[in-house]
N, C-alpha and C. Protein backbone atom coordinates (compact mmCIF):
# COMPACT_ATOMS: atom_id res chain seq x y z
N UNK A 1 25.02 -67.03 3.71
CA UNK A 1 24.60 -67.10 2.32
C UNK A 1 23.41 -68.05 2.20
N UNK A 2 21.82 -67.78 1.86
CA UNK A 2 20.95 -68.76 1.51
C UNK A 2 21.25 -69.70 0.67
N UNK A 3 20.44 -70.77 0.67
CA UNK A 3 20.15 -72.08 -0.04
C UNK A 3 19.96 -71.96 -1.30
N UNK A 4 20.70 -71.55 -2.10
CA UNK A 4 19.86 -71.17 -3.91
C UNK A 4 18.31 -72.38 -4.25
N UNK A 5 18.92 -73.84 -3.49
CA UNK A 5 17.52 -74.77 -3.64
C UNK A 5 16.15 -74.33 -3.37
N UNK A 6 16.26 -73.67 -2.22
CA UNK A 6 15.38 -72.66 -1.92
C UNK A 6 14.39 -71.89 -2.73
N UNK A 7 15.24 -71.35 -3.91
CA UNK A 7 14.47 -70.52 -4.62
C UNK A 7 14.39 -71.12 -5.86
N UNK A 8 15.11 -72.39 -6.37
CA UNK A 8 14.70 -73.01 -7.26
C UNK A 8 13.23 -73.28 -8.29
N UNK A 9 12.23 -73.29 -7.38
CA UNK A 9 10.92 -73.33 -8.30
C UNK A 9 10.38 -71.77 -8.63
N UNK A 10 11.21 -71.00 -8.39
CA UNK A 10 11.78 -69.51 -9.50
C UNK A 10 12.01 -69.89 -10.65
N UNK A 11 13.37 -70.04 -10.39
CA UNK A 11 13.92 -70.59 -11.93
C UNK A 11 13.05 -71.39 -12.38
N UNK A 12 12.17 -72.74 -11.98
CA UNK A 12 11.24 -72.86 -13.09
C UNK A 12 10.04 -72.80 -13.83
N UNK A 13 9.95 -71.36 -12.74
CA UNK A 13 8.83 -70.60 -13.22
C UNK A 13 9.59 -70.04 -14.52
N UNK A 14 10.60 -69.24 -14.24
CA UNK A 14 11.24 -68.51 -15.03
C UNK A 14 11.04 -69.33 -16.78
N UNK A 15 12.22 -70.48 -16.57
CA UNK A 15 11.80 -71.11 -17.65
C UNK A 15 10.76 -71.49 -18.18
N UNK A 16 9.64 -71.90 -17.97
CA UNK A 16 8.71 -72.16 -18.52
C UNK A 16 7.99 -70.89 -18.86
N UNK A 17 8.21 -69.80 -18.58
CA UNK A 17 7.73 -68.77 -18.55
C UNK A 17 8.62 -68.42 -20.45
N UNK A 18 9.85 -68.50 -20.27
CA UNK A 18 10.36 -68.29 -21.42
C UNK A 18 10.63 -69.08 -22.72
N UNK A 19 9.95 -70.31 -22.25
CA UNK A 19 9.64 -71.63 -23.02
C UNK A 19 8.11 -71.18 -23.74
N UNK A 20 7.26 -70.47 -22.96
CA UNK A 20 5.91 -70.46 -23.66
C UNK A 20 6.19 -69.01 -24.66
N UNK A 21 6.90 -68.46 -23.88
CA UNK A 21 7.37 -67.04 -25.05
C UNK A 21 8.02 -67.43 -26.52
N UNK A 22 8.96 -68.27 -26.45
CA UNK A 22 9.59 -68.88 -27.37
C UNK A 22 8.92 -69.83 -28.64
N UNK A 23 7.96 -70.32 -28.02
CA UNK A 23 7.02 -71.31 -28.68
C UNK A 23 5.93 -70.17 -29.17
N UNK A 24 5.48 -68.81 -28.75
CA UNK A 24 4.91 -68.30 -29.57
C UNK A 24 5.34 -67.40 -30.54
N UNK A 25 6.81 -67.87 -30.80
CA UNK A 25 7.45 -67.18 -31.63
C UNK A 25 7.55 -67.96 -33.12
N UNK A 26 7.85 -69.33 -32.29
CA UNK A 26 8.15 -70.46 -33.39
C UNK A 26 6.92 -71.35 -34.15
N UNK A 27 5.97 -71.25 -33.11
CA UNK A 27 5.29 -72.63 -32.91
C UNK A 27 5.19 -73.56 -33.99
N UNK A 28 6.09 -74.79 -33.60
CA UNK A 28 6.10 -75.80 -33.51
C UNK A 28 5.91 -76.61 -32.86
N UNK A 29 5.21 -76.21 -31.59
CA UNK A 29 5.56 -77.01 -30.46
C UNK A 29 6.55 -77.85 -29.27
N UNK A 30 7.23 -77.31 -30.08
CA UNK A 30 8.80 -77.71 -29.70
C UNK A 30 9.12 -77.16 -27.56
N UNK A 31 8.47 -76.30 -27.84
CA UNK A 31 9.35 -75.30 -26.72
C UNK A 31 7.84 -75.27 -25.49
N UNK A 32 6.48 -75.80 -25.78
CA UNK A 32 5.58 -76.07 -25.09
C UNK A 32 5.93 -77.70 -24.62
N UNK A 33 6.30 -78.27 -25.50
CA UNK A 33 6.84 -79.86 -24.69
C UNK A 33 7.99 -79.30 -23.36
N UNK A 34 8.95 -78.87 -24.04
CA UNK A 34 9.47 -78.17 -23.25
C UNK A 34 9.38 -78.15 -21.47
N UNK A 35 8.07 -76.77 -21.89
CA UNK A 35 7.65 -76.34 -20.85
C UNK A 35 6.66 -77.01 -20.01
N UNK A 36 5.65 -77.56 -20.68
CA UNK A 36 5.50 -78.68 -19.72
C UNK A 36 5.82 -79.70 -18.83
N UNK A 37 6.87 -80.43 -19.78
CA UNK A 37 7.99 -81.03 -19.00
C UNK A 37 8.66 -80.27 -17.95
N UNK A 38 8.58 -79.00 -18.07
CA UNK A 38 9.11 -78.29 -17.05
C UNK A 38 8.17 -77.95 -15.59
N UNK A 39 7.13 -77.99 -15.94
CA UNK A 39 5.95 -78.28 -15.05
C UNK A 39 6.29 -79.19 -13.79
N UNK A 40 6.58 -80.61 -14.55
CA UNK A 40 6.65 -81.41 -13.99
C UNK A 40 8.21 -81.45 -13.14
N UNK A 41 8.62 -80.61 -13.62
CA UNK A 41 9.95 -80.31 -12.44
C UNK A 41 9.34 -79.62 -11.79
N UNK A 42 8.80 -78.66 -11.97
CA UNK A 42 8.40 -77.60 -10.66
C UNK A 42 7.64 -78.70 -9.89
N UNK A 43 6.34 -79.58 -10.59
CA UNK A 43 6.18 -80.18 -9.10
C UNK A 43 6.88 -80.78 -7.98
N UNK A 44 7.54 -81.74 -9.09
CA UNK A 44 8.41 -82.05 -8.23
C UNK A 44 9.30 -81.55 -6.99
N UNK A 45 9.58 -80.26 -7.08
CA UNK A 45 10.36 -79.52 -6.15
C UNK A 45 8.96 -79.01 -5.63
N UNK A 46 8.05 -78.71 -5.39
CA UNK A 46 7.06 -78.54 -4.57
C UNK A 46 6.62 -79.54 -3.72
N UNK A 47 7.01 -80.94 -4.17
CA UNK A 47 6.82 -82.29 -3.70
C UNK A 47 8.13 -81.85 -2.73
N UNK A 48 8.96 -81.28 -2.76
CA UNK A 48 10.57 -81.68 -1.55
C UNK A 48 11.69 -82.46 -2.91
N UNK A 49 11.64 -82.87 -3.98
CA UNK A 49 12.41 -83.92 -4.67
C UNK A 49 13.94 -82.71 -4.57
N UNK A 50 14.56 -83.56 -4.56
CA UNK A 50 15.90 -83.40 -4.70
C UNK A 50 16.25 -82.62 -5.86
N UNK A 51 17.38 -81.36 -6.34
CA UNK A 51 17.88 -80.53 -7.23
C UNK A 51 17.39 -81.52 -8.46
N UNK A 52 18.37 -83.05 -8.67
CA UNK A 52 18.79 -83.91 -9.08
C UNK A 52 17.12 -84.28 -10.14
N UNK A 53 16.29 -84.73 -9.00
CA UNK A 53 15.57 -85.63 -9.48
C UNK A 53 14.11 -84.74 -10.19
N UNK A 54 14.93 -83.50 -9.60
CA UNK A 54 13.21 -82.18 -10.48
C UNK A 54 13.93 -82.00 -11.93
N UNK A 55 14.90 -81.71 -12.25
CA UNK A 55 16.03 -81.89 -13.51
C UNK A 55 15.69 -83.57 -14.29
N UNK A 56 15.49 -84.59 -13.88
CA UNK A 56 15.04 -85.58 -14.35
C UNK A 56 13.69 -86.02 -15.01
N UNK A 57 13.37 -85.33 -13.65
CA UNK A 57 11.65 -85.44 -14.36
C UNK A 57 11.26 -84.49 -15.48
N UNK A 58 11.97 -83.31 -15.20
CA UNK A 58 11.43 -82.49 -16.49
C UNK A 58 12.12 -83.03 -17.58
N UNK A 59 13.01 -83.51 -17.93
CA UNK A 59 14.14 -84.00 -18.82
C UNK A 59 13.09 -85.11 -19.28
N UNK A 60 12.70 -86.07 -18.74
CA UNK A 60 12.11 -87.25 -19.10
C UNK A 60 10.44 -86.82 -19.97
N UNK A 61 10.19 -86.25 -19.10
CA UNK A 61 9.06 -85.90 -19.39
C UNK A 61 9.15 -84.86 -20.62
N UNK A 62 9.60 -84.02 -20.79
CA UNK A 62 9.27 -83.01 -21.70
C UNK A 62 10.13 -84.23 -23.37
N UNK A 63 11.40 -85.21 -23.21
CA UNK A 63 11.30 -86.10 -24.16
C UNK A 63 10.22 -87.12 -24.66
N UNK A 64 9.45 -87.59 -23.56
CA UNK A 64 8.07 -87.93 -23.97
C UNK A 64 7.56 -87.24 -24.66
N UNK A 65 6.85 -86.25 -24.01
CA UNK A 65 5.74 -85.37 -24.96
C UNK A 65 6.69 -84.86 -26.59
N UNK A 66 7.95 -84.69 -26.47
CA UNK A 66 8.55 -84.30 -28.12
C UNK A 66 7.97 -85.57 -28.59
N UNK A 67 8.16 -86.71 -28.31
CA UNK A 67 8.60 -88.03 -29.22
C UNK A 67 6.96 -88.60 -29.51
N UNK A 68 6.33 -88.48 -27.99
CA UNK A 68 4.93 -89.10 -28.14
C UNK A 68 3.73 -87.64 -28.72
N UNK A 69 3.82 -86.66 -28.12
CA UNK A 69 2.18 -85.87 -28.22
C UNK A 69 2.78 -84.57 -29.38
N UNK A 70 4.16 -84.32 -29.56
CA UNK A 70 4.09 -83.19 -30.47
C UNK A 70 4.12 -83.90 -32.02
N UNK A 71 4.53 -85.09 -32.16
CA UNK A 71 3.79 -84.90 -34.16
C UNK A 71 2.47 -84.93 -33.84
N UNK A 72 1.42 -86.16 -33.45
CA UNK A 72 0.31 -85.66 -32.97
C UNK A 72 -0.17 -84.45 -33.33
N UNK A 73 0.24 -83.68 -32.67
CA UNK A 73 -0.46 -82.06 -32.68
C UNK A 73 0.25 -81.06 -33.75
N UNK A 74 1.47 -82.04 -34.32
CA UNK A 74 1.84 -81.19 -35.66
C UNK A 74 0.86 -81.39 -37.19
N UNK A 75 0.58 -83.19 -36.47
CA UNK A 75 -0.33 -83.50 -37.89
C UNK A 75 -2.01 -83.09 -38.16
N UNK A 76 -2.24 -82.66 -36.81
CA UNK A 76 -3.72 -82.04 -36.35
C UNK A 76 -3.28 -80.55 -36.92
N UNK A 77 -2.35 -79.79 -36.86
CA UNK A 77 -2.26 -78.71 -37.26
C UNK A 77 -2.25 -78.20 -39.06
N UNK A 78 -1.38 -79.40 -39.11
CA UNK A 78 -1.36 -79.13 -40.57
C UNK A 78 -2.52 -80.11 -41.56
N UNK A 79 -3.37 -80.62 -41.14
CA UNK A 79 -4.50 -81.33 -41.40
C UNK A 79 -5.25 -80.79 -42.78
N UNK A 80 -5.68 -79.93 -42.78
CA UNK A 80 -6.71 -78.79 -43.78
C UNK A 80 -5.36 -77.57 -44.47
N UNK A 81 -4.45 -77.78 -44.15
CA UNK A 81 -3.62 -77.25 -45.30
C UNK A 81 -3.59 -77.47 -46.88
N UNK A 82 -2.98 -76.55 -47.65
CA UNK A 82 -3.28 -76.74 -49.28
C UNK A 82 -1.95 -77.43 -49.80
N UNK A 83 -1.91 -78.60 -50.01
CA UNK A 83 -0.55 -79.15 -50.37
C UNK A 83 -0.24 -78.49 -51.52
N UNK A 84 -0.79 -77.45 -52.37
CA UNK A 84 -0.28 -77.32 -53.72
C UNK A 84 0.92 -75.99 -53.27
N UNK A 85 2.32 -76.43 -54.30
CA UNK A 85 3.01 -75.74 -54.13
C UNK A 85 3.25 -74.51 -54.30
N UNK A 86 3.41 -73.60 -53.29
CA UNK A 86 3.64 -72.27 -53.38
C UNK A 86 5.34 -70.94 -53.80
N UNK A 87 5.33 -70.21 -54.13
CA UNK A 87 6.31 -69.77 -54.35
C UNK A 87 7.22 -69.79 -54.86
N UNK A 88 8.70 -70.33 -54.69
CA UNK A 88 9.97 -70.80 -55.62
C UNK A 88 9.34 -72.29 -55.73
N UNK A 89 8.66 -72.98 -54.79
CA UNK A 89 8.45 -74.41 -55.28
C UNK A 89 7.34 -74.75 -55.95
N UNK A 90 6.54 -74.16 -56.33
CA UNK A 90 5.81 -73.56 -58.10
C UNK A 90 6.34 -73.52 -59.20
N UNK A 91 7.66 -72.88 -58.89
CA UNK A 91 8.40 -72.95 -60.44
C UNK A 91 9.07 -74.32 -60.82
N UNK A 92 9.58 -75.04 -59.58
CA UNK A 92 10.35 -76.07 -60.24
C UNK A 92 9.28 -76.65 -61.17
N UNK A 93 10.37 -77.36 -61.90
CA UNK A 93 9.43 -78.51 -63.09
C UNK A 93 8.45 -77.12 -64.01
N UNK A 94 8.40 -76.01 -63.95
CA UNK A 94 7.62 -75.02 -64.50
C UNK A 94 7.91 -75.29 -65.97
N UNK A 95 7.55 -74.75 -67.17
CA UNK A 95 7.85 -74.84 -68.62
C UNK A 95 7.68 -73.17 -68.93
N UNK A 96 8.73 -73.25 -70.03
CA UNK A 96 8.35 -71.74 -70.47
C UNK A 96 9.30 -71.62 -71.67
N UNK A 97 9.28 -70.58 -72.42
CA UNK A 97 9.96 -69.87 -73.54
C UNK A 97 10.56 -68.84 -73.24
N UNK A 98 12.08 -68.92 -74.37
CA UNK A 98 13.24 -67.99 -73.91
C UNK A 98 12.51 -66.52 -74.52
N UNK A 99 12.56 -65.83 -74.10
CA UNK A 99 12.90 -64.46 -74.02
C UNK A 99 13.49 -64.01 -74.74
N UNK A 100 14.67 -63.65 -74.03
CA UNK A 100 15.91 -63.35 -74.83
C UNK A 100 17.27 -64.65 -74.75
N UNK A 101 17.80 -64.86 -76.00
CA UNK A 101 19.11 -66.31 -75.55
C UNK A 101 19.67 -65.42 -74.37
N UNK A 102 19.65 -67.35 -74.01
CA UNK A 102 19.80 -67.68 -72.57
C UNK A 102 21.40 -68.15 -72.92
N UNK A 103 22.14 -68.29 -71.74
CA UNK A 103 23.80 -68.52 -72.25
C UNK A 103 23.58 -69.14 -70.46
N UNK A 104 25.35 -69.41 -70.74
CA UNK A 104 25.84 -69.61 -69.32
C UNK A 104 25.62 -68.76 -68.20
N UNK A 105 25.80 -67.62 -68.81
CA UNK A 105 26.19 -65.93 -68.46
C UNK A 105 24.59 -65.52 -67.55
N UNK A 106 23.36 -65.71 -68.28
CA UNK A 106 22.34 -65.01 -68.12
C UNK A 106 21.27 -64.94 -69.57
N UNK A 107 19.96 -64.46 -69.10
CA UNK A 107 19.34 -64.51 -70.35
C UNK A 107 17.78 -64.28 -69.94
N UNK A 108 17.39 -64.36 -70.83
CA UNK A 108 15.43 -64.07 -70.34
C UNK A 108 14.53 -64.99 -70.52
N UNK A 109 13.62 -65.70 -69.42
CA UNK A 109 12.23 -66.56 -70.12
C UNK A 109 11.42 -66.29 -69.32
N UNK A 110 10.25 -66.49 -70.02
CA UNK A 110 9.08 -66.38 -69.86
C UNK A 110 8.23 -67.79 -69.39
N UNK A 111 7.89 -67.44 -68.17
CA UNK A 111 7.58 -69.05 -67.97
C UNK A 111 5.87 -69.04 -68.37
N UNK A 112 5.06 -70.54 -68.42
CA UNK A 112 4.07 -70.88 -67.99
C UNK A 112 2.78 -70.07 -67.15
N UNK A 113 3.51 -69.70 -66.02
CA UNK A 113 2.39 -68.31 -65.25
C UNK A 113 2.36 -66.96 -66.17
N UNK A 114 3.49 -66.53 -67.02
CA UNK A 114 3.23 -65.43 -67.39
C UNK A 114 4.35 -64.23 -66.77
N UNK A 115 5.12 -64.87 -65.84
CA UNK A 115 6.57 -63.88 -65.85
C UNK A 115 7.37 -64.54 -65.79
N UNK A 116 8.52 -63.45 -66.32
CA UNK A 116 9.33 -63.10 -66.83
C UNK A 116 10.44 -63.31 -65.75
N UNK A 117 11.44 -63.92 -66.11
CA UNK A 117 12.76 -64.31 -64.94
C UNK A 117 14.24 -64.23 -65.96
N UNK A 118 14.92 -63.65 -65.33
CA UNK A 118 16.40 -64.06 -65.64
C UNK A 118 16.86 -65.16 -65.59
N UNK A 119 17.37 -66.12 -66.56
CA UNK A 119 17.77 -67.20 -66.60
C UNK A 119 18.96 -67.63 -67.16
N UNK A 120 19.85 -69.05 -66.52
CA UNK A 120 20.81 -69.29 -67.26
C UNK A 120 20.83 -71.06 -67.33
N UNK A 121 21.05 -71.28 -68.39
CA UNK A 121 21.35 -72.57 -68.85
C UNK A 121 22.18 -73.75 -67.48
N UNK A 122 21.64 -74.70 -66.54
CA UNK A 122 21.68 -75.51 -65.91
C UNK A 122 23.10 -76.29 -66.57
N UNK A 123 24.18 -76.03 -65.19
CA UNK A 123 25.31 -76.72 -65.53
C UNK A 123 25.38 -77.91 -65.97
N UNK A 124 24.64 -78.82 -65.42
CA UNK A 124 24.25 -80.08 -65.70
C UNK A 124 23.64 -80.50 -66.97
N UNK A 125 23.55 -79.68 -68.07
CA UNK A 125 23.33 -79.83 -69.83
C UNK A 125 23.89 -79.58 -70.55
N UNK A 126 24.25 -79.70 -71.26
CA UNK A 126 24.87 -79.55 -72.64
C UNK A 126 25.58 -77.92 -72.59
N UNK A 127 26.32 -77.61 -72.94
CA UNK A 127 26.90 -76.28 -72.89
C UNK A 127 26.19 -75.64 -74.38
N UNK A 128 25.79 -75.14 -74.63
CA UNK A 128 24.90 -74.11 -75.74
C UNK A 128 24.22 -73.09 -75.36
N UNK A 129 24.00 -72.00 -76.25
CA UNK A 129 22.98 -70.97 -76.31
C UNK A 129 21.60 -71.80 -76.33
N UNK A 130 20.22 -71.34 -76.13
CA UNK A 130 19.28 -71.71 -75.76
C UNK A 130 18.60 -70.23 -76.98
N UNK A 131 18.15 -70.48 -77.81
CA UNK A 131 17.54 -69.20 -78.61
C UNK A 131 15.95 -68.94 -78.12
N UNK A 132 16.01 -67.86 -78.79
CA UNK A 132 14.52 -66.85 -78.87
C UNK A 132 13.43 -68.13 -78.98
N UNK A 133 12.80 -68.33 -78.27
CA UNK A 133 11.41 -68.89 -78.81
C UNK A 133 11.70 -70.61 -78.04
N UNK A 134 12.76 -71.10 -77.80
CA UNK A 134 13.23 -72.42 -77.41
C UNK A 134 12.51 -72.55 -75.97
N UNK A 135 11.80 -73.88 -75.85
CA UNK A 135 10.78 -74.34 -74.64
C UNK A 135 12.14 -74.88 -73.63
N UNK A 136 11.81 -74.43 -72.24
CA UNK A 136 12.77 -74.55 -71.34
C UNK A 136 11.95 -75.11 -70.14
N UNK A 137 12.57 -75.75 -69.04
CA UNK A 137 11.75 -76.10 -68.20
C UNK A 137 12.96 -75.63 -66.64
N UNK A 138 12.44 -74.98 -66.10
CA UNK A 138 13.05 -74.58 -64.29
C UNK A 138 13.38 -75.72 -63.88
N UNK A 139 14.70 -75.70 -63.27
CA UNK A 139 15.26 -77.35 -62.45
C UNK A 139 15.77 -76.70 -61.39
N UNK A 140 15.91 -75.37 -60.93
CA UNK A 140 16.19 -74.50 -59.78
C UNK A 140 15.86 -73.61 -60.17
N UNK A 141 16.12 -72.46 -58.96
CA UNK A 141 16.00 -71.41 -58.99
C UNK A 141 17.28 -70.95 -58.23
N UNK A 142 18.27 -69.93 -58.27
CA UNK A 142 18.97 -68.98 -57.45
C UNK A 142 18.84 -68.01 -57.59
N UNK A 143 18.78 -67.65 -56.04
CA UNK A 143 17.97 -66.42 -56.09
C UNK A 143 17.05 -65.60 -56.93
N UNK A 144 17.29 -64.94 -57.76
CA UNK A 144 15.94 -64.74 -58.51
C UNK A 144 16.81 -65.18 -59.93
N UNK A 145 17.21 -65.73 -60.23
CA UNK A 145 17.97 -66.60 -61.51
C UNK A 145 16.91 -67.84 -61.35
N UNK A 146 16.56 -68.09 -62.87
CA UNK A 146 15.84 -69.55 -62.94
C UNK A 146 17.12 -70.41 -63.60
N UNK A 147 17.08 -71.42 -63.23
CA UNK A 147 17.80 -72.24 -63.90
C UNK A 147 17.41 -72.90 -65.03
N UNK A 148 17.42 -73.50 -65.99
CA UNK A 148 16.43 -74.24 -67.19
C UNK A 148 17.19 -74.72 -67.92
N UNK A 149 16.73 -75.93 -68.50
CA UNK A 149 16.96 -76.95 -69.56
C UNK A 149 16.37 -76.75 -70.27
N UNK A 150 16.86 -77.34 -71.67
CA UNK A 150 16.10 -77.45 -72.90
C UNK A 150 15.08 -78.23 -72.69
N UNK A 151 13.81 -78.16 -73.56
CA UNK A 151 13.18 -79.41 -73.53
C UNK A 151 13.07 -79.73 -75.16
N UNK A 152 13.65 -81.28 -74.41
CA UNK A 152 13.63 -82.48 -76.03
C UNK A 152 12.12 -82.58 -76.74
N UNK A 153 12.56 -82.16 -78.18
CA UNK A 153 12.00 -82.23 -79.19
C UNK A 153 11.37 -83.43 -79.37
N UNK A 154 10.21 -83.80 -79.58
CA UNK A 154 9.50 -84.87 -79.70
C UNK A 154 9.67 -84.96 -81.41
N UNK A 155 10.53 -86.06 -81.78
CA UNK A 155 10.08 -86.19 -83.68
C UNK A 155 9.44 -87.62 -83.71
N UNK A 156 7.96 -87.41 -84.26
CA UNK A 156 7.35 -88.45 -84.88
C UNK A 156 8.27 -89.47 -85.80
């Protein structure tokens, strides 16, 4: 029966091979630290190092590069991004007018952008109907349910 050690810098071809596949699935960088670190096992076993000590080095090494070089290259990535919020996190804090009364149950408003959402009165307020025309503001969303509060009446 051969030496499986033998064929060891297979396997970490293999892996790193499925570490760079993985990372272009995700990228985060996560799975290129990884594989680099895994590099450095394969040398190692090209050096002669022991099962033991090619498992170490990649271990050590690929926790470096997570801890030291991947925010680095997360904060270079996300650099020229648009911090303004997109999608469900647009609506929070949104303002708008009921629709149709809003209840516990369900109901209709009209937000700020100009549509229209199913909505129900936020457990966390006052238990009441919410009428026709009453200013509401999004404090969640589920699933396509907005959640909304009243908003307090300002009296001079």
């Amino acid at each position: 029966m051969p030496d499986v050690t033998q064929y060891l810098w297979i396997i970490w071809l293999v892996f790193v091979v499925v570490c760079v596949i993985i990372e272009l699935l995700t990228l985060e960088f996560t799975f290129l630290m990884i594989a680099t670190g895994s590099l450095g096992g394969l040398a190692a076993n090209l050096l002669g190092a022991p099962w033991w000590l090619q498992i170490l080095v990649a271990l050590v090494l690929s926790v470096l590069l997570i801890l030291l070089i991947r925010p680095v290259l997360l904060r270079a990535l996300r650099r020229g991004e648009d911090p303004t919020p997109s999608n469900v996190d647009a609506l929070l804090g949104m303002g708008g007018r009921v629709a149709r009364t809003v209840t516990d149950l369900g109901g209709l408003v009209k937000l700020a952008n100009g549509e229209t959402w199913t909505a129900r009165v936020s457990p966390l307020t006052e238990h009441r109907d919410l009428l026709e025309g009453e200013r509401v503001v999004v404090t969640a969303i589920d699933g396509s349910t907005a959640i909304v509060i009243p908003v307090e009446r300002n009296t001079p």
